[in-house]
N, C-alpha and C. Protein backbone atom coordinates (compact mmCIF):
# COMPACT_ATOMS: atom_id res chain seq x y z
N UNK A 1 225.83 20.99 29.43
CA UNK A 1 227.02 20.19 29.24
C UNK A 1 227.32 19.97 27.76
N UNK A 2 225.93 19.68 26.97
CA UNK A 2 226.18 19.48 25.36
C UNK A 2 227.20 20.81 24.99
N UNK A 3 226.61 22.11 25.45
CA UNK A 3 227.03 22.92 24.50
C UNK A 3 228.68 23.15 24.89
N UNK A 4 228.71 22.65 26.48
CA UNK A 4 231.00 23.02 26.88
C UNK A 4 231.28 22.15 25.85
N UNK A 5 231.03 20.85 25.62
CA UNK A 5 231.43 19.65 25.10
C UNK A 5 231.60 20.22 23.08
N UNK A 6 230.86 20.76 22.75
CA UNK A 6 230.68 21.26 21.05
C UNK A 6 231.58 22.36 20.97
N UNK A 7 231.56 23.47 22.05
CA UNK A 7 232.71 24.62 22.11
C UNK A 7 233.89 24.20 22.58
N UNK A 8 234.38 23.41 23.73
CA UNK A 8 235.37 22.77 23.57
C UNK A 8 236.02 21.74 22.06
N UNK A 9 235.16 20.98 21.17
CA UNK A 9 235.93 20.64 20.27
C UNK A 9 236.22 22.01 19.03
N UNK A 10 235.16 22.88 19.60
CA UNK A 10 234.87 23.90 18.14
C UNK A 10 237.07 24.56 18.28
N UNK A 11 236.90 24.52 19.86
CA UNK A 11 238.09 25.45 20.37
C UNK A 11 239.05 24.66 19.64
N UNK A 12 239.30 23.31 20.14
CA UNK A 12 240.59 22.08 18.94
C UNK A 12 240.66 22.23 17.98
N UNK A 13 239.35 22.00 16.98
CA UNK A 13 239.51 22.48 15.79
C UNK A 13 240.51 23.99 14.79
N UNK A 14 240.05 25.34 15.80
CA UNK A 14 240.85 26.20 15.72
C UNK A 14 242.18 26.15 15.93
N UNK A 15 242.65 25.98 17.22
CA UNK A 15 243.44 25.32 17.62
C UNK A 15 244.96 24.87 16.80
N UNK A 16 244.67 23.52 16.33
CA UNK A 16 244.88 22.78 15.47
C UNK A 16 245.06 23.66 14.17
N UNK A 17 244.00 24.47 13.51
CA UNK A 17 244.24 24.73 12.15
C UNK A 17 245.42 25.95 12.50
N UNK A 18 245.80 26.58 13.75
CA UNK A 18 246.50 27.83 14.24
C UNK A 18 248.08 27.32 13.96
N UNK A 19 248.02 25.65 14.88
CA UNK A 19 249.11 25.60 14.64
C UNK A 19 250.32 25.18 13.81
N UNK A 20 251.70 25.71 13.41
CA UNK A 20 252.62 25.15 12.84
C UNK A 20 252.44 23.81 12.11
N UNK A 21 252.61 23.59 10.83
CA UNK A 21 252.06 22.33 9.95
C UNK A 21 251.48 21.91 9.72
N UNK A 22 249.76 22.77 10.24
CA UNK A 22 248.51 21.92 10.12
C UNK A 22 248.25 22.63 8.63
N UNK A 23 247.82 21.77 7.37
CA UNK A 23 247.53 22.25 6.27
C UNK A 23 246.53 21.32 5.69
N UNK A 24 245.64 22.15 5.17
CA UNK A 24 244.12 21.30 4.18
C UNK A 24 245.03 20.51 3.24
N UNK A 25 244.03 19.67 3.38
CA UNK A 25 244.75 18.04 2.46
C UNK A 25 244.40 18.96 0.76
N UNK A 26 245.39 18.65 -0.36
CA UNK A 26 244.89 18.85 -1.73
C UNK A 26 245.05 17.60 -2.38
N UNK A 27 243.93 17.85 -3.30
CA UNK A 27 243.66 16.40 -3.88
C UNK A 27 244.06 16.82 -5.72
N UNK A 28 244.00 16.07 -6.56
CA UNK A 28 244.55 16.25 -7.64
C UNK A 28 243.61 15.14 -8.93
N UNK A 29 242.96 15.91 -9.86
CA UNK A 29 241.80 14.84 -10.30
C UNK A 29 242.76 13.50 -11.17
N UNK A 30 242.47 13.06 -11.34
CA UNK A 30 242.83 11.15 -12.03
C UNK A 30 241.38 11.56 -13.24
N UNK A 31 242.66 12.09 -14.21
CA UNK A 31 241.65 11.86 -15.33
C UNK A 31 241.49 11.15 -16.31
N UNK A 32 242.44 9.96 -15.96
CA UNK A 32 242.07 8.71 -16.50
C UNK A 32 240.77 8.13 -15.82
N UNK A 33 240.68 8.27 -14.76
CA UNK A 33 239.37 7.73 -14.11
C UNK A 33 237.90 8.58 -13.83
N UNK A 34 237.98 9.70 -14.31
CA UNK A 34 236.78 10.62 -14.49
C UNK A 34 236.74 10.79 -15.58
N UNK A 35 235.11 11.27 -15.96
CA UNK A 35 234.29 11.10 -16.96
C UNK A 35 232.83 12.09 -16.86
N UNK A 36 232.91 12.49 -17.76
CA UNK A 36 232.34 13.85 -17.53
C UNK A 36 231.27 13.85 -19.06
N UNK A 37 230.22 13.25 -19.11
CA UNK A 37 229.37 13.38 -20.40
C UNK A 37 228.34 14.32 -20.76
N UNK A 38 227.51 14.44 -21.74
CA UNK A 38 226.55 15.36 -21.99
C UNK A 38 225.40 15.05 -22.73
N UNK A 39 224.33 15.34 -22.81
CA UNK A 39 222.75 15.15 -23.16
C UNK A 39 222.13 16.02 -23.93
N UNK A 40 221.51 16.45 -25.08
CA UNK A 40 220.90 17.38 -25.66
C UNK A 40 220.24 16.90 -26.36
N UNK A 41 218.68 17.20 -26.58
CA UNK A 41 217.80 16.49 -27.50
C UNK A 41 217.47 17.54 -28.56
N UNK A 42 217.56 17.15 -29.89
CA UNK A 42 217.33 17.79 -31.08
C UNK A 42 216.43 17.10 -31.22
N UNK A 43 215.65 18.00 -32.72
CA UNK A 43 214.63 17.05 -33.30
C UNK A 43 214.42 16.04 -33.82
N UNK A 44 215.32 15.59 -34.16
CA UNK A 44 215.83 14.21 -34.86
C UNK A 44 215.84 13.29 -33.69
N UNK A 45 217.35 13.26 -32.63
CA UNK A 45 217.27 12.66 -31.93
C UNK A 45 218.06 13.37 -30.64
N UNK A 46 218.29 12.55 -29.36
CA UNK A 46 219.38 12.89 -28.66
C UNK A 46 220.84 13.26 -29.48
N UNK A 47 221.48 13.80 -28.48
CA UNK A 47 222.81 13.89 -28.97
C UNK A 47 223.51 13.51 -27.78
N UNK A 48 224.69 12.83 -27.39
CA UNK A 48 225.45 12.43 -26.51
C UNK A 48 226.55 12.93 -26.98
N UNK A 49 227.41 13.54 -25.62
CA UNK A 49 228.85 13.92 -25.62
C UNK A 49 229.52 13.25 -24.63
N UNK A 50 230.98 13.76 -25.01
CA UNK A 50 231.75 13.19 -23.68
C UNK A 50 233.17 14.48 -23.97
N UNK A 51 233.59 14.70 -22.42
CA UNK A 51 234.64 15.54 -22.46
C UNK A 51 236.01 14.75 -22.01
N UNK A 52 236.77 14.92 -23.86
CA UNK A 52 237.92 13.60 -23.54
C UNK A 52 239.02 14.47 -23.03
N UNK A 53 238.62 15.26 -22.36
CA UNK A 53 240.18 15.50 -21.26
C UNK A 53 239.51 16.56 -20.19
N UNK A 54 240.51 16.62 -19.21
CA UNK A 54 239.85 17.11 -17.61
C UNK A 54 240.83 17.17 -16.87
N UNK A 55 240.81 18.54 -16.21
CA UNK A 55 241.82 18.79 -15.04
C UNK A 55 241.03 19.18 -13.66
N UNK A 56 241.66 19.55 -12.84
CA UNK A 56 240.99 19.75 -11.81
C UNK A 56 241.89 19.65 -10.54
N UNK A 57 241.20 20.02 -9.48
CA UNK A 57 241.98 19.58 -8.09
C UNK A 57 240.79 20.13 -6.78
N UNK A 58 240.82 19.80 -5.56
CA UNK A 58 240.17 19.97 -4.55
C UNK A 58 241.17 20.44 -3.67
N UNK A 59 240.82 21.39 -2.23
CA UNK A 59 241.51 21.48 -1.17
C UNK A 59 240.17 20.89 0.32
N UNK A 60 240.79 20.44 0.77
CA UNK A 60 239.66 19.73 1.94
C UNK A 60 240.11 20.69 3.28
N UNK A 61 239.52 21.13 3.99
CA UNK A 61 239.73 21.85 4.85
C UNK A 61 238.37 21.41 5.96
N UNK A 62 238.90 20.98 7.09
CA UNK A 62 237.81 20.18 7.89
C UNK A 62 236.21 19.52 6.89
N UNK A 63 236.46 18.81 5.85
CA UNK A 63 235.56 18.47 5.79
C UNK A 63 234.78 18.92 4.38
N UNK A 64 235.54 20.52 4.64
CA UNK A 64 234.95 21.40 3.41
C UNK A 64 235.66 21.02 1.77
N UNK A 65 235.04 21.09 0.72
CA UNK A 65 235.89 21.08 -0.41
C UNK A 65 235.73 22.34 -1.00
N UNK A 66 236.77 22.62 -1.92
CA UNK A 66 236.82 23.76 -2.53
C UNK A 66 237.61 23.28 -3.52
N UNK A 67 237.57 23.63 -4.56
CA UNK A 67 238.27 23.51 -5.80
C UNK A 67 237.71 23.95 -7.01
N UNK A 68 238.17 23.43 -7.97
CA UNK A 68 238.40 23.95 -9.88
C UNK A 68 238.32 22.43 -10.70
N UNK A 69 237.51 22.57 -11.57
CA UNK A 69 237.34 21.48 -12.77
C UNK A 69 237.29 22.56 -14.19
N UNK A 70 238.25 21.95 -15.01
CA UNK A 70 238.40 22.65 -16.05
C UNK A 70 238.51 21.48 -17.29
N UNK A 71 237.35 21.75 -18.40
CA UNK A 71 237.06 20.75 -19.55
C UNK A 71 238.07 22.24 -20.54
N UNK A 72 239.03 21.63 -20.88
CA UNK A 72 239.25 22.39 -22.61
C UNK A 72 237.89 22.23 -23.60
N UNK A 73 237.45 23.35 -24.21
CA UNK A 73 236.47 23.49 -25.35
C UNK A 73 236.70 22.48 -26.44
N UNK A 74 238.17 22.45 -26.88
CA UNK A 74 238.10 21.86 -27.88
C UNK A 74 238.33 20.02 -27.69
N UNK A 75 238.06 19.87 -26.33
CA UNK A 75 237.95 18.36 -25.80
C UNK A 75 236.59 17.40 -25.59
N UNK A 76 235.33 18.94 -26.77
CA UNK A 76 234.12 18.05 -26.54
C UNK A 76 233.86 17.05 -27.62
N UNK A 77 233.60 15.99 -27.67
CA UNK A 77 233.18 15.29 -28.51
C UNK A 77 231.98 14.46 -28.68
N UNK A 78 230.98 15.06 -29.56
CA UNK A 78 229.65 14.14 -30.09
C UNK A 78 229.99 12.90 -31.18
N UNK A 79 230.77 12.62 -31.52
CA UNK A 79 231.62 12.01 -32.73
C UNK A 79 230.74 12.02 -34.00
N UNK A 80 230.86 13.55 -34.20
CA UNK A 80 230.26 13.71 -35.57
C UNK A 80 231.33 15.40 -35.97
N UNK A 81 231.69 15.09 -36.70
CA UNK A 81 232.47 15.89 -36.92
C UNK A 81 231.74 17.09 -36.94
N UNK A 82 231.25 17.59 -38.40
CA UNK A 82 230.42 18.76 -38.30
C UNK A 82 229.62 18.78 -37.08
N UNK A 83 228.61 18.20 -36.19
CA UNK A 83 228.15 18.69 -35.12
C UNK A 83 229.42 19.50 -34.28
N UNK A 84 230.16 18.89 -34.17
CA UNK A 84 231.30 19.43 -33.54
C UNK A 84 231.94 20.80 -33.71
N UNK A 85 231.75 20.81 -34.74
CA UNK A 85 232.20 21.97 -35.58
C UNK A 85 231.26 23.25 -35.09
N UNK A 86 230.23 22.60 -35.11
CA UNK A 86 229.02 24.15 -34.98
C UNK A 86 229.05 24.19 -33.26
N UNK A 87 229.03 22.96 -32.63
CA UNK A 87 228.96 23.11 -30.98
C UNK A 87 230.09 24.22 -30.57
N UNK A 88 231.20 24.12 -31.06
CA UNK A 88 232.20 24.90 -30.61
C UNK A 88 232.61 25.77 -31.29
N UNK A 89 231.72 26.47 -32.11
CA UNK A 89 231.52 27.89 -32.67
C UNK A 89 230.94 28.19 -31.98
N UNK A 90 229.97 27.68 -31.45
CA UNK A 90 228.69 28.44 -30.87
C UNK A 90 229.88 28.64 -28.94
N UNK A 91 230.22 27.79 -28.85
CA UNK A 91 230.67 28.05 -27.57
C UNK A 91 231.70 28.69 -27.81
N UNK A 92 232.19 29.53 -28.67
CA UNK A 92 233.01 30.49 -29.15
C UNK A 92 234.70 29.67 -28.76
N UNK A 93 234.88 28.55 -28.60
CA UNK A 93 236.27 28.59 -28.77
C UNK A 93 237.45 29.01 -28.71
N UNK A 94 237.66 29.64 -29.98
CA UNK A 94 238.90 30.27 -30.00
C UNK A 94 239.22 31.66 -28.70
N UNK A 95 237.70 32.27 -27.87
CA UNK A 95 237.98 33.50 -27.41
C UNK A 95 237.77 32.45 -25.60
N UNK A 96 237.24 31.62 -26.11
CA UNK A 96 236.68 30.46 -24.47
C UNK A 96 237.64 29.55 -24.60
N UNK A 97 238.84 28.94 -24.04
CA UNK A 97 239.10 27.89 -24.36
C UNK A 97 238.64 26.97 -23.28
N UNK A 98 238.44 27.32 -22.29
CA UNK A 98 238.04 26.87 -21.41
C UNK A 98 236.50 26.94 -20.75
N UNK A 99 235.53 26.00 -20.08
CA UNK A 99 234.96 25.53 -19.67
C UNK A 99 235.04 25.26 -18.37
N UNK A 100 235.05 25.90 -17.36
CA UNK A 100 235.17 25.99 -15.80
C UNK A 100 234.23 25.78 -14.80
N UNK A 101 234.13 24.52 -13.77
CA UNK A 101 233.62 24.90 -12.67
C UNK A 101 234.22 25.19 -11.69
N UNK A 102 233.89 25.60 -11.06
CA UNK A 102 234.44 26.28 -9.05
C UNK A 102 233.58 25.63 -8.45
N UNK A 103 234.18 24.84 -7.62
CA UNK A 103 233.36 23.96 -6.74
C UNK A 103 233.67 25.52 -5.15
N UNK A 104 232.64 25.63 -4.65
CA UNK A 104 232.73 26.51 -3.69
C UNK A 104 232.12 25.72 -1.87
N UNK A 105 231.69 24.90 -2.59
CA UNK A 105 231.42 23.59 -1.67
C UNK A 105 230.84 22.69 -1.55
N UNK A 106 231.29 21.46 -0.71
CA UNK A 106 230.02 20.15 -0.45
C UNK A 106 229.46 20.26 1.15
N UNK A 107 228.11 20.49 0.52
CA UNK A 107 227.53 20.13 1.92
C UNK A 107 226.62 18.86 2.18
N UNK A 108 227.26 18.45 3.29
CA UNK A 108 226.52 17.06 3.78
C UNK A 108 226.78 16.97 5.07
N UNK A 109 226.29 15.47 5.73
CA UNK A 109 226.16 15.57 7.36
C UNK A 109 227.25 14.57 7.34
N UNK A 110 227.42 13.51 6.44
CA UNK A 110 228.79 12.81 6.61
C UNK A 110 229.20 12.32 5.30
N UNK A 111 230.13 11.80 5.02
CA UNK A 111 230.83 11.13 4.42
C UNK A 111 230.18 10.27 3.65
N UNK A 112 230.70 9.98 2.68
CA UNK A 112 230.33 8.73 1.69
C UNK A 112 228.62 8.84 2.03
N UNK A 113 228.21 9.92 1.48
CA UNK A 113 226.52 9.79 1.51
C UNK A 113 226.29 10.99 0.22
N UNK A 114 224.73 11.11 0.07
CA UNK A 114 224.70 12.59 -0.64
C UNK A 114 224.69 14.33 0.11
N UNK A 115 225.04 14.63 -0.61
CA UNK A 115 224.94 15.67 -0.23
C UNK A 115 224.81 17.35 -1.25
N UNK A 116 225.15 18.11 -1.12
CA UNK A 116 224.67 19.53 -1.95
C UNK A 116 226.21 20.39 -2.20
N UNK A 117 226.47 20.10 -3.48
CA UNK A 117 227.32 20.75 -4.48
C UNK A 117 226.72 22.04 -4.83
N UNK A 118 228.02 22.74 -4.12
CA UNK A 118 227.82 24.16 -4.25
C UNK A 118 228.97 25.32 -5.17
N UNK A 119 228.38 25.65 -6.66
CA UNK A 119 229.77 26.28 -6.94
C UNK A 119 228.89 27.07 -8.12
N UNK A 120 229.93 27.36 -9.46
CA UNK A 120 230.15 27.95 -10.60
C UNK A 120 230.22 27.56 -11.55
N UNK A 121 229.35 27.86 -12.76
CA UNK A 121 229.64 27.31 -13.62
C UNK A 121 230.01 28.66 -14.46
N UNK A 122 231.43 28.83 -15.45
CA UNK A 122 231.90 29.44 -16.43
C UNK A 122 231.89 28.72 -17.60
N UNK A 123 230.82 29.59 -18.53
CA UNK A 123 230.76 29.15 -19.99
C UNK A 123 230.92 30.32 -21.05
N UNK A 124 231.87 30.63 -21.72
CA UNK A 124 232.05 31.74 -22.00
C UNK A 124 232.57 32.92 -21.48
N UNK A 125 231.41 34.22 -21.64
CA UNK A 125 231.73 35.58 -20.88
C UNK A 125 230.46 35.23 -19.63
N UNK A 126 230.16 34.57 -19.53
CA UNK A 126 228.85 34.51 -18.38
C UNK A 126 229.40 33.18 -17.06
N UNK A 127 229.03 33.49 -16.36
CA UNK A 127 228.78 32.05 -15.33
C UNK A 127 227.33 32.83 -14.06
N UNK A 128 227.47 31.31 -13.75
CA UNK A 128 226.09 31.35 -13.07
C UNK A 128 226.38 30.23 -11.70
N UNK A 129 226.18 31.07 -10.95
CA UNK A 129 226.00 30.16 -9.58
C UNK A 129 225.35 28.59 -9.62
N UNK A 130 225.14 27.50 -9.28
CA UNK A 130 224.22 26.28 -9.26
C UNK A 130 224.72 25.82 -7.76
N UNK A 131 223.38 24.85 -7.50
CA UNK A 131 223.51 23.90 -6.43
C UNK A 131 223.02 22.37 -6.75
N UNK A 132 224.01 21.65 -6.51
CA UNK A 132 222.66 20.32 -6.77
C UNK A 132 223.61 19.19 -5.94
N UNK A 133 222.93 17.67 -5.99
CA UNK A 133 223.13 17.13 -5.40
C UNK A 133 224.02 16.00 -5.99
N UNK A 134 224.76 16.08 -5.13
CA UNK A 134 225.87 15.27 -5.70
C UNK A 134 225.97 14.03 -4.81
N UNK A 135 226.58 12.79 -5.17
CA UNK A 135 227.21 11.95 -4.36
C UNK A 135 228.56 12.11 -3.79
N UNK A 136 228.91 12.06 -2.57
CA UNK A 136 230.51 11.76 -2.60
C UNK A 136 230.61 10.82 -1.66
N UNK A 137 232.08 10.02 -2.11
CA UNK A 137 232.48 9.06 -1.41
C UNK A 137 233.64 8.91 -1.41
N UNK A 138 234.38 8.74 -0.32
CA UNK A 138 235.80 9.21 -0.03
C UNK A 138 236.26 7.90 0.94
N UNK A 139 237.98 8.00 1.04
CA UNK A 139 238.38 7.23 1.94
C UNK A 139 240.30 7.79 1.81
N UNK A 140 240.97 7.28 2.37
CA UNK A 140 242.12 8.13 2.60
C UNK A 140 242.89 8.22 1.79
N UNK A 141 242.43 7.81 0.11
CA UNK A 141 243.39 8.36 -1.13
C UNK A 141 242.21 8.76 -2.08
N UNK A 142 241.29 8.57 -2.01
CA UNK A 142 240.46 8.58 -3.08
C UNK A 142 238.84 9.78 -2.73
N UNK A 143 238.66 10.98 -3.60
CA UNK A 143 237.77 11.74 -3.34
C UNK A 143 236.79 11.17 -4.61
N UNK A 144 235.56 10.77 -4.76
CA UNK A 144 234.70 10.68 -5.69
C UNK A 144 233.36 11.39 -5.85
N UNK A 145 233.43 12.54 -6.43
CA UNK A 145 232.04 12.96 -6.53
C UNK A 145 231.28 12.52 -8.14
N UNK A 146 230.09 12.16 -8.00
CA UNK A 146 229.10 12.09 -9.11
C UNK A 146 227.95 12.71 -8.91
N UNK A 147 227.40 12.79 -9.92
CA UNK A 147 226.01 13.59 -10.34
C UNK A 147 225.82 14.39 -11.45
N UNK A 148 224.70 15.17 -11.42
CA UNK A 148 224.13 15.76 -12.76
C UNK A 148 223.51 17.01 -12.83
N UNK A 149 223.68 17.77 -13.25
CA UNK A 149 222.96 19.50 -13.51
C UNK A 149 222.09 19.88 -14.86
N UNK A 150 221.82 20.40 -15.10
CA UNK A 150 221.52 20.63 -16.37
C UNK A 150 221.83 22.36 -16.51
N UNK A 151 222.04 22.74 -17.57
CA UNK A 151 222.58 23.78 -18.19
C UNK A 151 221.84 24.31 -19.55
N UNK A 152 221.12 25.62 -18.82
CA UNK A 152 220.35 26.45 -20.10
C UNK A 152 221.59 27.16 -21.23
N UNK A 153 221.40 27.03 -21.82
CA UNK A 153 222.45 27.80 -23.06
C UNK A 153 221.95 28.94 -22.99
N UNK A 154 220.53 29.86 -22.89
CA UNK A 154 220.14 31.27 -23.08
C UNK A 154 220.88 31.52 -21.52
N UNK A 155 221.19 30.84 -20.63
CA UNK A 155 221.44 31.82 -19.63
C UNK A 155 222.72 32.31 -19.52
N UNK A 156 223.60 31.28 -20.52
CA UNK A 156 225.04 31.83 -21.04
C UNK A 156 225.13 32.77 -22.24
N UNK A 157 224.01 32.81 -22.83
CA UNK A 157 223.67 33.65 -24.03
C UNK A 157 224.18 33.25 -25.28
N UNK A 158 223.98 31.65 -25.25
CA UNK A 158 224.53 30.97 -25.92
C UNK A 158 223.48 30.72 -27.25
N UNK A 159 223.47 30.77 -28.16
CA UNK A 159 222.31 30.04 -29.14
C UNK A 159 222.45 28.70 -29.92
N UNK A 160 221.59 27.70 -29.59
CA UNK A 160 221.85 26.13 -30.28
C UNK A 160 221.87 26.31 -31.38
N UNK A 161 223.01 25.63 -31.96
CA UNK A 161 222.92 25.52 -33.44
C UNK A 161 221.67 24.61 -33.89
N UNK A 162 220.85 25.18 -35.55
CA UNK A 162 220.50 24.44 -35.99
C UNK A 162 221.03 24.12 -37.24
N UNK A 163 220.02 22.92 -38.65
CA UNK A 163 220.53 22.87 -39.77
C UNK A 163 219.47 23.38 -40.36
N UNK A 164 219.38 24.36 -41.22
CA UNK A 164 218.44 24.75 -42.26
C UNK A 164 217.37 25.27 -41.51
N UNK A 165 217.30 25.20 -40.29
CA UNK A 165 216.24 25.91 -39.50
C UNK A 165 215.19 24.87 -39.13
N UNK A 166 215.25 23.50 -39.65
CA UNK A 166 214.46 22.27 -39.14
C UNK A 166 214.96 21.79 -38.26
N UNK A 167 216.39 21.57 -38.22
CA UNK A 167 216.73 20.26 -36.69
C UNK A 167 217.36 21.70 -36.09
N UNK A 168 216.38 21.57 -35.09
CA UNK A 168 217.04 22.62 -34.14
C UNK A 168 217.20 21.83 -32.58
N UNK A 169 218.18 22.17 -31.92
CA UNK A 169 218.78 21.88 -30.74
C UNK A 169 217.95 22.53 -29.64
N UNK A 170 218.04 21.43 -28.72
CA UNK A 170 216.86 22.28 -27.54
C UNK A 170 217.98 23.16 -26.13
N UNK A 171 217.65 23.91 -25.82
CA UNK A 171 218.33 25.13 -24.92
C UNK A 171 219.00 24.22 -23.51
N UNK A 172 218.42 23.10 -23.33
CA UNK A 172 218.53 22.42 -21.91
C UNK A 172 219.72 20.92 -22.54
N UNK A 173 220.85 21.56 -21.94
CA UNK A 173 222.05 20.25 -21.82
C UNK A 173 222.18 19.71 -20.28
N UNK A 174 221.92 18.88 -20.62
CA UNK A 174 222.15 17.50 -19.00
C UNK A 174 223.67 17.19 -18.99
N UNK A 175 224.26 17.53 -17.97
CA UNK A 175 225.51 17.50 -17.69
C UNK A 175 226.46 16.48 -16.65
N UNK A 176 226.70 15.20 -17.25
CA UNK A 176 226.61 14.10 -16.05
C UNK A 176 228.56 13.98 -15.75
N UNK A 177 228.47 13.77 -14.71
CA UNK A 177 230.10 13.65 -14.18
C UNK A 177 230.18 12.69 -13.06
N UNK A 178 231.40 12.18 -13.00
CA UNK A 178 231.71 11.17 -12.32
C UNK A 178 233.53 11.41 -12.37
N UNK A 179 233.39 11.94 -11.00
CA UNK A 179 235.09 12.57 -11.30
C UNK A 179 235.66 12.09 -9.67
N UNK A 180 237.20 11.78 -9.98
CA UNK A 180 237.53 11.21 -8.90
C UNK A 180 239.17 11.43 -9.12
N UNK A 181 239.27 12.12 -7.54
CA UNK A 181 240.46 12.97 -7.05
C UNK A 181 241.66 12.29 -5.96
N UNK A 182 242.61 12.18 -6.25
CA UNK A 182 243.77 11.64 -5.37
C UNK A 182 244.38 12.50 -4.37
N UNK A 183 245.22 11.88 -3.23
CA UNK A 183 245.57 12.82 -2.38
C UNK A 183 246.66 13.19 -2.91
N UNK A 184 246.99 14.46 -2.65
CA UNK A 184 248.31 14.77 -2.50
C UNK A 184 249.10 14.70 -1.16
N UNK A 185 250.63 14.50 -1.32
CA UNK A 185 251.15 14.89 -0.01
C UNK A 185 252.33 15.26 -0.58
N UNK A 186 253.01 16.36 -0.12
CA UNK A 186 253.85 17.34 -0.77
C UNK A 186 254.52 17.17 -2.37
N UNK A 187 253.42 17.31 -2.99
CA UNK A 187 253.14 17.62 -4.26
C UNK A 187 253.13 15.79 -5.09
N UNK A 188 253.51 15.06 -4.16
CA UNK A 188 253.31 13.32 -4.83
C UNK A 188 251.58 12.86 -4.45
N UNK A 189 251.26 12.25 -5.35
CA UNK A 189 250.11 11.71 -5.21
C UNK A 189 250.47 10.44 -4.01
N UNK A 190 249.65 10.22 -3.22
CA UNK A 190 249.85 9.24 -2.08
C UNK A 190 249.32 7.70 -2.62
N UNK A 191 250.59 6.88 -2.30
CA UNK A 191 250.20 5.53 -3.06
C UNK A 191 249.26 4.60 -2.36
């Protein structure tokens, strides 16, 4: 009986997505309200960033997310000028302007719990698959995912800047985000 009862809703589900007007909700990031920072320890000391601008959007499709987060290069800031200067040489800039993830999915058993962020990271000419665990928490205008990855620079083929060959930058950046997405409904954000 379990299994008529699971193939009968599996059948609605189809169903439903078959017919006339049924369309995945898209969400649209609020980047006034996400925040997206960064971690790197040199010899001296940490270094803290933050990425002051952010686009993005999600499509929800039973449950599933899929979407794009995009940091502009030249939107990182350590607030030190020259650090700045060498971070985004090294992340080549002018040929990268962009900084991309592909969210390819969230998996979890429900809602507003944790679950496993599944996507892309583009840095440069390289990207690299990741998984990790994210929070999300949702309700009928508001998508919120948070959490943290960390990111080798040799696996982008990236090299840390140093100064004089003493303060050198370590290969492992901690990558923390806290980003949060609005609904759309034919192309207006829903109030």
């Amino acid at each position: 009986m379990k299994f008529k009862v699971s193939l009968t809703a599996g059948c609605v589900c189809v169903l439903l997505q078959a017919m006339p007007g049924y369309a995945a909700q898209r969400w649209t990031m609020d980047s006034q309200s996400s925040h997206i920072t960064f971690s790197v320890r040199s010899t001296l000391h940490p270094v803290h960033g933050t990425a002051k601008k952010m686009d993005g959007y999600l499509n929800e499709d039973g449950g599933n997310l899929q979407g794009r987060i995009e940091v502009p290069t030249d939107q990182l800031d350590t607030e030190n000028i020259k650090r700045d200067q060498n971070m985004k040489k090294m992340l080549r800039m002018t040929e990268y302007p962009q900084i991309v993830f592909n969210v390819e999915s969230v998996v979890q058993a429900d809602l507003n719990q944790k679950g496993q962020l599944n996507g892309e990271l583009v840095l440069g000419e390289k990207s690299h698959k990741m998984s990790f665990v994210v929070d999300r928490k949702q309700d009928s205008k508001v998508i919120q995912l948070s959490g943290s990855f960390p990111v080798s620079l040799a696996a982008y083929e990236l090299h840390p800047p140093s100064v004089l060959g003493v303060i050198r930058v370590s290969d492992r950046v901690n990558v923390q985000f806290d980003v949060v997405f609005v609904k759309l409904a034919n192309g207006q954000v829903v109030p």
